[in-house]
N, C-alpha and C. Protein backbone atom coordinates (compact mmCIF):
# COMPACT_ATOMS: atom_id res chain seq x y z
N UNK A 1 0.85 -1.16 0.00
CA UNK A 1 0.00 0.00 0.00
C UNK A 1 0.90 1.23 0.00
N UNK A 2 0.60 1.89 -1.18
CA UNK A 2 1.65 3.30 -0.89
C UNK A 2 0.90 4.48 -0.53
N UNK A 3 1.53 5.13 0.16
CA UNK A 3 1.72 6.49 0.65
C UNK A 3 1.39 7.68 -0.08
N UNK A 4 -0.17 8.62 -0.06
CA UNK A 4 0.04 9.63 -0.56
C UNK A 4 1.25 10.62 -0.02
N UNK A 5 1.86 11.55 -0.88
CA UNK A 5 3.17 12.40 0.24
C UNK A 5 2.82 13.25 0.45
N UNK A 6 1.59 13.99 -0.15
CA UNK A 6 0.74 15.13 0.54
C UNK A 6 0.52 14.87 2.21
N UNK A 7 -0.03 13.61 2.04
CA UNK A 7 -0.48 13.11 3.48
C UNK A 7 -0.16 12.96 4.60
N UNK A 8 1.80 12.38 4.02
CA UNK A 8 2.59 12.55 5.02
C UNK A 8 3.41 13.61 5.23
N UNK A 9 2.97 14.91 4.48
CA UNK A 9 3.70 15.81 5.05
C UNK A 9 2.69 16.50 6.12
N UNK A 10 1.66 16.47 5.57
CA UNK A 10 0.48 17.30 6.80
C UNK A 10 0.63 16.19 8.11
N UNK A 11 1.16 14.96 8.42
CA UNK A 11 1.12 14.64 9.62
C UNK A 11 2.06 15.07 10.00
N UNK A 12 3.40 15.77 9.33
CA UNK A 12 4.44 16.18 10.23
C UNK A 12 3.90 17.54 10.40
N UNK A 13 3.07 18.10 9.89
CA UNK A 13 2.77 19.38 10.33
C UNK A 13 1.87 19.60 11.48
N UNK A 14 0.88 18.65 11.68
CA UNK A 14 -0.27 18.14 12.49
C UNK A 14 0.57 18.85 14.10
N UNK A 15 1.71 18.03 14.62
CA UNK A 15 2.28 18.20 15.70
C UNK A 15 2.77 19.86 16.14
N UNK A 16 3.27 20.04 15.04
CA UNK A 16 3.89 21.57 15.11
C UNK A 16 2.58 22.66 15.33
N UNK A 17 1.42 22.39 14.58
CA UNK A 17 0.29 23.31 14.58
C UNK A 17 -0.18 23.24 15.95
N UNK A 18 -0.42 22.16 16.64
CA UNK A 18 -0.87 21.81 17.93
C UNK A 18 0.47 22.46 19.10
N UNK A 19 1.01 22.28 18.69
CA UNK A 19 1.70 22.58 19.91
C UNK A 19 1.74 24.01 19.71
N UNK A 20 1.73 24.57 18.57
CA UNK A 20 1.62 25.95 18.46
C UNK A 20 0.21 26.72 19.05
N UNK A 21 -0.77 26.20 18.78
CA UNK A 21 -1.98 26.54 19.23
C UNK A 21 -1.85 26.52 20.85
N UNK A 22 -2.02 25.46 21.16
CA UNK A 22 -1.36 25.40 22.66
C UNK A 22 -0.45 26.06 23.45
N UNK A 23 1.00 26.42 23.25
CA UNK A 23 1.39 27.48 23.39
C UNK A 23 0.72 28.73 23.50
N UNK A 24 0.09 29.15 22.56
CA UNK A 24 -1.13 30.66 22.33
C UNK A 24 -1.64 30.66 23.74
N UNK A 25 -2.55 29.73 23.68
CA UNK A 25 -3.62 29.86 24.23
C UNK A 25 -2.97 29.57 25.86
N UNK A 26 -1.98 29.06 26.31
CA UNK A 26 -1.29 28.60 27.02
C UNK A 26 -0.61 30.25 27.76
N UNK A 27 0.64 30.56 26.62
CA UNK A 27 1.00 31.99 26.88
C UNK A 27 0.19 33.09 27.00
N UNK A 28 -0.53 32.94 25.98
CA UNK A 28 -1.68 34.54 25.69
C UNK A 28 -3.01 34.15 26.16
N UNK A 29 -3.61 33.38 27.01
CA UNK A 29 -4.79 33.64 27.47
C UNK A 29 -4.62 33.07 28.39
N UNK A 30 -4.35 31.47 29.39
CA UNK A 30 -4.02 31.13 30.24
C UNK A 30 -3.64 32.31 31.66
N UNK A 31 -2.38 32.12 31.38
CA UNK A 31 -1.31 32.47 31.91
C UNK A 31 -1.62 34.18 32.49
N UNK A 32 -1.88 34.52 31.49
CA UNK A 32 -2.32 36.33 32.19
C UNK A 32 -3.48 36.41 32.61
N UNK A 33 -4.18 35.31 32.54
CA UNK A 33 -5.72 35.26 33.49
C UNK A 33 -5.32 34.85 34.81
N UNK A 34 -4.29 33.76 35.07
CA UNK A 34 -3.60 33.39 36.24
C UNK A 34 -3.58 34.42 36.93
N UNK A 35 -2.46 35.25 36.40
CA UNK A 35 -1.61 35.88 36.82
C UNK A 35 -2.32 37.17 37.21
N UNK A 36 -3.50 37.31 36.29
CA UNK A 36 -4.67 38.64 36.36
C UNK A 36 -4.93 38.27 37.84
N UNK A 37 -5.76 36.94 38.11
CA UNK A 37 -6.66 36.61 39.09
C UNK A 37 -6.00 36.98 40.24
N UNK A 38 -4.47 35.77 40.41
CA UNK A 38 -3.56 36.20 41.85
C UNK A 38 -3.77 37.24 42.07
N UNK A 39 -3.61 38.11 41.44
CA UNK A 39 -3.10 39.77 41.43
C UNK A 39 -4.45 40.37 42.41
N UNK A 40 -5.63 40.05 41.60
CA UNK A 40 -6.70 40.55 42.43
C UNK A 40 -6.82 40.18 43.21
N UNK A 41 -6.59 38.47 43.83
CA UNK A 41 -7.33 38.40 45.05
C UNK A 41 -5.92 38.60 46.35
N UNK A 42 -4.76 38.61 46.03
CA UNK A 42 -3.87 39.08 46.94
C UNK A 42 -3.44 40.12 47.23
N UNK A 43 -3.45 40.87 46.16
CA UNK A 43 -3.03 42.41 46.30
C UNK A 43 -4.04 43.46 45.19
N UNK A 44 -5.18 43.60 45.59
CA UNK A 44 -6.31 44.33 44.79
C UNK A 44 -5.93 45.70 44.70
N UNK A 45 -5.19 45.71 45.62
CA UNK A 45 -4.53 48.19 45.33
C UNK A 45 -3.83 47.99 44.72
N UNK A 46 -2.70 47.10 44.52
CA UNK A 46 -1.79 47.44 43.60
C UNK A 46 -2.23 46.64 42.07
N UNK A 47 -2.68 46.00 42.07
CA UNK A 47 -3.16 45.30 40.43
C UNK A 47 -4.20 46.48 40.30
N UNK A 48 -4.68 47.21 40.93
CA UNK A 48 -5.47 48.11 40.23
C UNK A 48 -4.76 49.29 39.90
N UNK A 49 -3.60 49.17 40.07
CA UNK A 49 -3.13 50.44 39.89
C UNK A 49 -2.48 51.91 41.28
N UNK A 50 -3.04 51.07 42.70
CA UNK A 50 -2.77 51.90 43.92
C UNK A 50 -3.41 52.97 43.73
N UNK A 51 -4.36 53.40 43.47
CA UNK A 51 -5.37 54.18 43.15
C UNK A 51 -5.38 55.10 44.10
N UNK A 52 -5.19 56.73 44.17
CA UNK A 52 -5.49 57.70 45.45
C UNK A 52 -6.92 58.22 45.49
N UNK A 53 -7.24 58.59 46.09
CA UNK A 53 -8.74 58.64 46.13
C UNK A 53 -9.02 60.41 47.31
N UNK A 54 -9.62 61.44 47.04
CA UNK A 54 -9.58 62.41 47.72
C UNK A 54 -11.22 62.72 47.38
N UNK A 55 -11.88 62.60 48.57
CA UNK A 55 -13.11 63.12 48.98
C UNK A 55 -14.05 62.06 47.83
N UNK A 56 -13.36 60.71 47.82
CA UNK A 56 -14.70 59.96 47.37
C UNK A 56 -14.02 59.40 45.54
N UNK A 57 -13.36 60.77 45.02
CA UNK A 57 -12.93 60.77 43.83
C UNK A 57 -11.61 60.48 43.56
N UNK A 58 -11.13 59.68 42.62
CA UNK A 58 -9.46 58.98 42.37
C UNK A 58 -8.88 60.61 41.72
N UNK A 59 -8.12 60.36 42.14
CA UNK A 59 -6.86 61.69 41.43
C UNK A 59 -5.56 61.23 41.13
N UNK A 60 -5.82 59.87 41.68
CA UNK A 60 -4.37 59.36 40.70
C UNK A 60 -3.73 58.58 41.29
N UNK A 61 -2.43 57.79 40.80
CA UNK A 61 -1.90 57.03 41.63
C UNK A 61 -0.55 57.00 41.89
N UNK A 62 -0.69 56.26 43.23
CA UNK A 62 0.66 56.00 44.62
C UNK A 62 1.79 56.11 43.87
N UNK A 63 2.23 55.39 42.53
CA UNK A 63 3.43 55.13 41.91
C UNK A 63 3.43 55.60 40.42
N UNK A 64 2.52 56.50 40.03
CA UNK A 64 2.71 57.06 38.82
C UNK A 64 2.30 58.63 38.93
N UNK A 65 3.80 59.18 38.49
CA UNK A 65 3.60 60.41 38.32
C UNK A 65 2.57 61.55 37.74
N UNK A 66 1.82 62.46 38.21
CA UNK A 66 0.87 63.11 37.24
C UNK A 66 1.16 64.89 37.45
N UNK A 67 0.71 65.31 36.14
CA UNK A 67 0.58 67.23 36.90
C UNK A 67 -0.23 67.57 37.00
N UNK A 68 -0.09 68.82 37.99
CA UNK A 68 -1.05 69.32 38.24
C UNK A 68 -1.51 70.62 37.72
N UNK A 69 -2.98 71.02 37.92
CA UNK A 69 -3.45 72.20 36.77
C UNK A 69 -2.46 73.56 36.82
N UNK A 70 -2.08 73.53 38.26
CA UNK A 70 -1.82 74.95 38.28
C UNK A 70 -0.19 75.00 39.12
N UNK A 71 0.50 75.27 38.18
CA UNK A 71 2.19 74.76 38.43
C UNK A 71 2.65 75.61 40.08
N UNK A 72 1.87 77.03 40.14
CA UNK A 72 2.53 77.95 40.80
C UNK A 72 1.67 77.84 42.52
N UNK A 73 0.55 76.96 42.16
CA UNK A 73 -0.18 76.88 43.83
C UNK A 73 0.40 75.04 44.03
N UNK A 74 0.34 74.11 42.85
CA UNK A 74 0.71 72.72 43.60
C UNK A 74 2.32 72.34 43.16
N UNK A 75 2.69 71.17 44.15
CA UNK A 75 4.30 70.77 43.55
C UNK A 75 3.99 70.24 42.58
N UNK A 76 4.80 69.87 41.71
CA UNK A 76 5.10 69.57 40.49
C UNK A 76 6.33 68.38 40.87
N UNK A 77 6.13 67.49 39.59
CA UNK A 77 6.86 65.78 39.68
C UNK A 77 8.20 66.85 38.63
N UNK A 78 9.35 66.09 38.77
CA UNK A 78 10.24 66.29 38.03
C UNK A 78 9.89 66.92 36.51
N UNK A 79 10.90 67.58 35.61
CA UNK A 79 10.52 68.22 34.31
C UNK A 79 10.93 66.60 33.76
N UNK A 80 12.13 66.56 33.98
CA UNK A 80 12.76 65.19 33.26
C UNK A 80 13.55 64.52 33.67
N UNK A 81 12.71 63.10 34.39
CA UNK A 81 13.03 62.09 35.49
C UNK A 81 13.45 61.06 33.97
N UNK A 82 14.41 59.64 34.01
CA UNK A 82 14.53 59.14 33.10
C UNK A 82 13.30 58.50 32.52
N UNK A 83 12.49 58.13 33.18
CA UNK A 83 11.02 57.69 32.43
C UNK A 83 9.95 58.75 32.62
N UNK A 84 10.33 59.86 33.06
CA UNK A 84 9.08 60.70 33.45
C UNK A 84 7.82 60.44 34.53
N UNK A 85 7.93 58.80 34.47
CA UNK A 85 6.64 58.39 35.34
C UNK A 85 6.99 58.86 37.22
N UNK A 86 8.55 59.04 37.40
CA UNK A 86 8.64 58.69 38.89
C UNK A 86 8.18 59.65 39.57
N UNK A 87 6.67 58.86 40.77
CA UNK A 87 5.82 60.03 41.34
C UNK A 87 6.99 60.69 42.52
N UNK A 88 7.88 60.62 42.65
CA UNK A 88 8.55 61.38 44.03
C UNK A 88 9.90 62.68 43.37
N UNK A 89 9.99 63.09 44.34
CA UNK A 89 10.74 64.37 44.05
C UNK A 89 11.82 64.16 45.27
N UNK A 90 13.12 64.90 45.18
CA UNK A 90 13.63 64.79 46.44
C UNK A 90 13.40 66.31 47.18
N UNK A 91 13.85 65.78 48.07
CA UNK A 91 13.39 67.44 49.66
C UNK A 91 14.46 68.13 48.81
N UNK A 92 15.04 68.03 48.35
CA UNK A 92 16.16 69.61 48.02
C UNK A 92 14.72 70.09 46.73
N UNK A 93 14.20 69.57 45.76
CA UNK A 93 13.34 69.61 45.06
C UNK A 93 12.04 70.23 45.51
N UNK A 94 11.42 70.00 46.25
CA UNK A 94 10.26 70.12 47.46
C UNK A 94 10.79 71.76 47.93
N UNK A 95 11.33 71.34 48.39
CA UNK A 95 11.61 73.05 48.50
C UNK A 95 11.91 73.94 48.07
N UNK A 96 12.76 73.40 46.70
CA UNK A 96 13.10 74.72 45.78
C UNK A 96 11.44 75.35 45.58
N UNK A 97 10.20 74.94 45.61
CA UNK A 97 9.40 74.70 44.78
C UNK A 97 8.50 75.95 45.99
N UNK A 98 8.54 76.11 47.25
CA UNK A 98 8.36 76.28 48.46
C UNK A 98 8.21 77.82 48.13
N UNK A 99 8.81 78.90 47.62
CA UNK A 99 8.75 80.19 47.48
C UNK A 99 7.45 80.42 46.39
N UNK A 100 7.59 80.08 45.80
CA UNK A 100 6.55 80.10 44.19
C UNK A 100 5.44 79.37 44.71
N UNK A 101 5.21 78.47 45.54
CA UNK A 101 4.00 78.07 46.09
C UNK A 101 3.32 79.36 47.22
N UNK A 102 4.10 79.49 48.25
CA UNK A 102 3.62 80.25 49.40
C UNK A 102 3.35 82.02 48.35
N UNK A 103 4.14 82.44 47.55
CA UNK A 103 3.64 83.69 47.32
C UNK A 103 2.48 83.14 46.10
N UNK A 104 2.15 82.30 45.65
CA UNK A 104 0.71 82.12 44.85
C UNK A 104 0.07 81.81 46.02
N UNK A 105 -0.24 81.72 47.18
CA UNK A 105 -1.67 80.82 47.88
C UNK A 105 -1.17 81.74 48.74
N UNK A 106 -0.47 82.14 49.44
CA UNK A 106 -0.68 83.09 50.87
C UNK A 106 -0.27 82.01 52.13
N UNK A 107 0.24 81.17 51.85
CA UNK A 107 0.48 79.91 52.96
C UNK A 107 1.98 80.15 53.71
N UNK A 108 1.93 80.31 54.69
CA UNK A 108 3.67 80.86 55.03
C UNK A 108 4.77 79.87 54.72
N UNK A 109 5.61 79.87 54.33
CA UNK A 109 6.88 79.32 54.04
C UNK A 109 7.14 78.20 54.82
N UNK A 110 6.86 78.48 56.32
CA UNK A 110 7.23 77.46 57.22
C UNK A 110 6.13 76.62 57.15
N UNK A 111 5.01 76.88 56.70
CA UNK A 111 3.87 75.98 57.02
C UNK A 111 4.03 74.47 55.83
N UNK A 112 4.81 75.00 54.91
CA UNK A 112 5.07 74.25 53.61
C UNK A 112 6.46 73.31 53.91
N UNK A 113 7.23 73.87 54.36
CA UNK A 113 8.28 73.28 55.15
C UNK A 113 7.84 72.05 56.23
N UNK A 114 6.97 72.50 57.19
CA UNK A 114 6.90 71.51 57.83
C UNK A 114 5.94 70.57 57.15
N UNK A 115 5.10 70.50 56.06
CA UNK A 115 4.20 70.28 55.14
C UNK A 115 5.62 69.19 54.55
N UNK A 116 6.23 69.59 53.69
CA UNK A 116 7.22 69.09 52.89
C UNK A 116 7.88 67.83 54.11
N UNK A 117 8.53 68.44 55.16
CA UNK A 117 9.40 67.61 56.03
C UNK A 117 8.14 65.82 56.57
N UNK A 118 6.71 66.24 56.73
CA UNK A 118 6.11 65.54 57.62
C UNK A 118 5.70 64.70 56.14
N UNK A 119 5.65 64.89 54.99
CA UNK A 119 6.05 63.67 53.64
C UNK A 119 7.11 63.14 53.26
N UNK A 120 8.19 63.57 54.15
CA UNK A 120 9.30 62.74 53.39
C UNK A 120 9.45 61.80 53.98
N UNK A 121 9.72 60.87 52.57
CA UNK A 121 9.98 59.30 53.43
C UNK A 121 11.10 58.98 53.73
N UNK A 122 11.04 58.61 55.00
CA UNK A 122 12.34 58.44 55.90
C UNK A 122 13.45 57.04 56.12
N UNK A 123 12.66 56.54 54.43
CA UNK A 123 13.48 55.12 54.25
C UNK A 123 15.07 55.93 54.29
N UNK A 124 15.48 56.46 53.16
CA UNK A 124 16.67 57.36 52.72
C UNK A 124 17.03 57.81 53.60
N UNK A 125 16.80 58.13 55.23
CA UNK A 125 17.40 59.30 55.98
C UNK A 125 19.20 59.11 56.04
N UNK A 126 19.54 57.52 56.61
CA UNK A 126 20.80 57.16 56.62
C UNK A 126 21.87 57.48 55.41
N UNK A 127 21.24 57.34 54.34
CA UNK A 127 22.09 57.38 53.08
C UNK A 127 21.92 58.73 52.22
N UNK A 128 20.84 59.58 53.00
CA UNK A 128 20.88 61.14 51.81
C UNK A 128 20.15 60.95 50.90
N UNK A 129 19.10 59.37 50.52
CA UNK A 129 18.73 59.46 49.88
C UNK A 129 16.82 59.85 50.19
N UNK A 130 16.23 61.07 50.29
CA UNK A 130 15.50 60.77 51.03
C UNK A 130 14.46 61.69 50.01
N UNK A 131 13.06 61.18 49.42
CA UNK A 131 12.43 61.97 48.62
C UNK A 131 10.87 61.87 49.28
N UNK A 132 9.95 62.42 48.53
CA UNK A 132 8.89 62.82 48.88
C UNK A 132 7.42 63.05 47.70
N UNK A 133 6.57 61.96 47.89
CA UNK A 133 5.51 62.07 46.82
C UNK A 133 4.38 62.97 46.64
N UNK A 134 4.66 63.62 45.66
CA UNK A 134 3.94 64.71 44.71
C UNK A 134 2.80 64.59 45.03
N UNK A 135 1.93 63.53 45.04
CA UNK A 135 0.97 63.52 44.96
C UNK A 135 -0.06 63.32 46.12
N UNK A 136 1.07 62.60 47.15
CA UNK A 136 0.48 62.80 48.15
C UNK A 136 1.04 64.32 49.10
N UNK A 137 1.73 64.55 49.02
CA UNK A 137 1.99 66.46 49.23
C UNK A 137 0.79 67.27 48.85
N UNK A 138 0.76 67.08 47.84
CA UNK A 138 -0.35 68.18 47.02
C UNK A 138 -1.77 67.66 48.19
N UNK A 139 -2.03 66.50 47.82
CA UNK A 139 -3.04 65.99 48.51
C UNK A 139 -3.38 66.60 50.32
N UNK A 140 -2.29 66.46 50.87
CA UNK A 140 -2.07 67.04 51.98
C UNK A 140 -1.94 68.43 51.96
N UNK A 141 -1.90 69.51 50.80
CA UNK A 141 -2.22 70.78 50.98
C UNK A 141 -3.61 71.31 50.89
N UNK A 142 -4.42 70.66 49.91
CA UNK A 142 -5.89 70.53 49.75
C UNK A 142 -6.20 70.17 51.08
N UNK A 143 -6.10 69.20 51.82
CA UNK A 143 -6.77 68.43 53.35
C UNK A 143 -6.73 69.73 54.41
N UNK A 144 -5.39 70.40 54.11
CA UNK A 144 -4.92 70.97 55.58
C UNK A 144 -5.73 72.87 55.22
N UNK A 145 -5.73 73.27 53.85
CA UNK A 145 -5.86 74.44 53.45
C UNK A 145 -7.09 74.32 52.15
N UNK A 146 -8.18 73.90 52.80
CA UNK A 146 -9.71 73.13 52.28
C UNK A 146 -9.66 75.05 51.36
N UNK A 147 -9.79 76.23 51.91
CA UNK A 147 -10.04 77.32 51.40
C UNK A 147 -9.18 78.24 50.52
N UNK A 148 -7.90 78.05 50.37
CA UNK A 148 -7.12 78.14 49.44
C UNK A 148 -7.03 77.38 48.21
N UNK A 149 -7.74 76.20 48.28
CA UNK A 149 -7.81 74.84 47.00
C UNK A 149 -8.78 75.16 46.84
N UNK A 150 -10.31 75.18 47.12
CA UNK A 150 -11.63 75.30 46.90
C UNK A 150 -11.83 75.24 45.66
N UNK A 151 -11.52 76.34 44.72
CA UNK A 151 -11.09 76.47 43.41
C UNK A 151 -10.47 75.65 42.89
N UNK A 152 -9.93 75.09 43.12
CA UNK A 152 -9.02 73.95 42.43
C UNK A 152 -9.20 72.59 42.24
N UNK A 153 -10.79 72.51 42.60
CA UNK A 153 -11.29 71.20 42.95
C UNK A 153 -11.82 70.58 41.79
């Protein structure tokens, strides 16, 4: 009995297609549903993104940088961090920023200072490396000075 060779080339192909399909569906749909699901049911703030939330409404999030409307009343994230995204600034930064804030809003200098000092995170203190997030700063000037932001809401 002979052999069509059409026939036997589609069985060597048979294996390769399957395992290819499999793979797919294996890599690209499996696997990031896994990996989706863990995500939600162990750590739901951060697979969503760490979401900040002020008076009910998101304004943005824990680990991604954003600006704000009005450069001269809120801090501002770096001009040009190497990815742009990084939400923190360092305290030498924070304060350059401290004059141009207090003469737009009327807020005294020191009040921004101790504002600035009571966000910095104090992982860095030992090593100098010690910065402070934008977004939760800003956030904490709206909370503390509800009538100077009003407008800005």
């Amino acid at each position: 009995m002979e052999t069509n060779p059409e026939n036997k080339k589609q069985a060597h192909y048979r294996p390769i297609v399957g395992i290819a399909v499999v793979s797919l569906l294996m890599g690209g749909l499996f696997f990031p549903l896994l990996v989706t699901a863990v995500g939600q049911l162990l750590f739901p703030s951060q697979a969503n993104g760490s979401l900040v939330k002020l008076d009910g409404k998101v304004v943005g999030s824990e680990y991604i940088a954003q600006g704000f409307p009005n450069a001269s009343v809120f801090f501002q994230p770096r001009n040009s961090s190497a990815s742009g995204v990084d939400p923190d600034i360092t305290v030498q930064d924070a304060m350059s920023q401290i004059p141009t804030i207090a003469n737009a809003t009327s807020i005294p200098s020191s009040a921004l200072v101790r504002l600035v000092d009571s966000n910095t995170d104090q992982q860095g203190k030992f090593v100098g490396l010690q910065y402070v997030n934008v977004l939760s700063l800003n956030i904490q000037l709206i909370e503390d000075y509800p009538s100077v932001y009003a407008s800005y809401g």
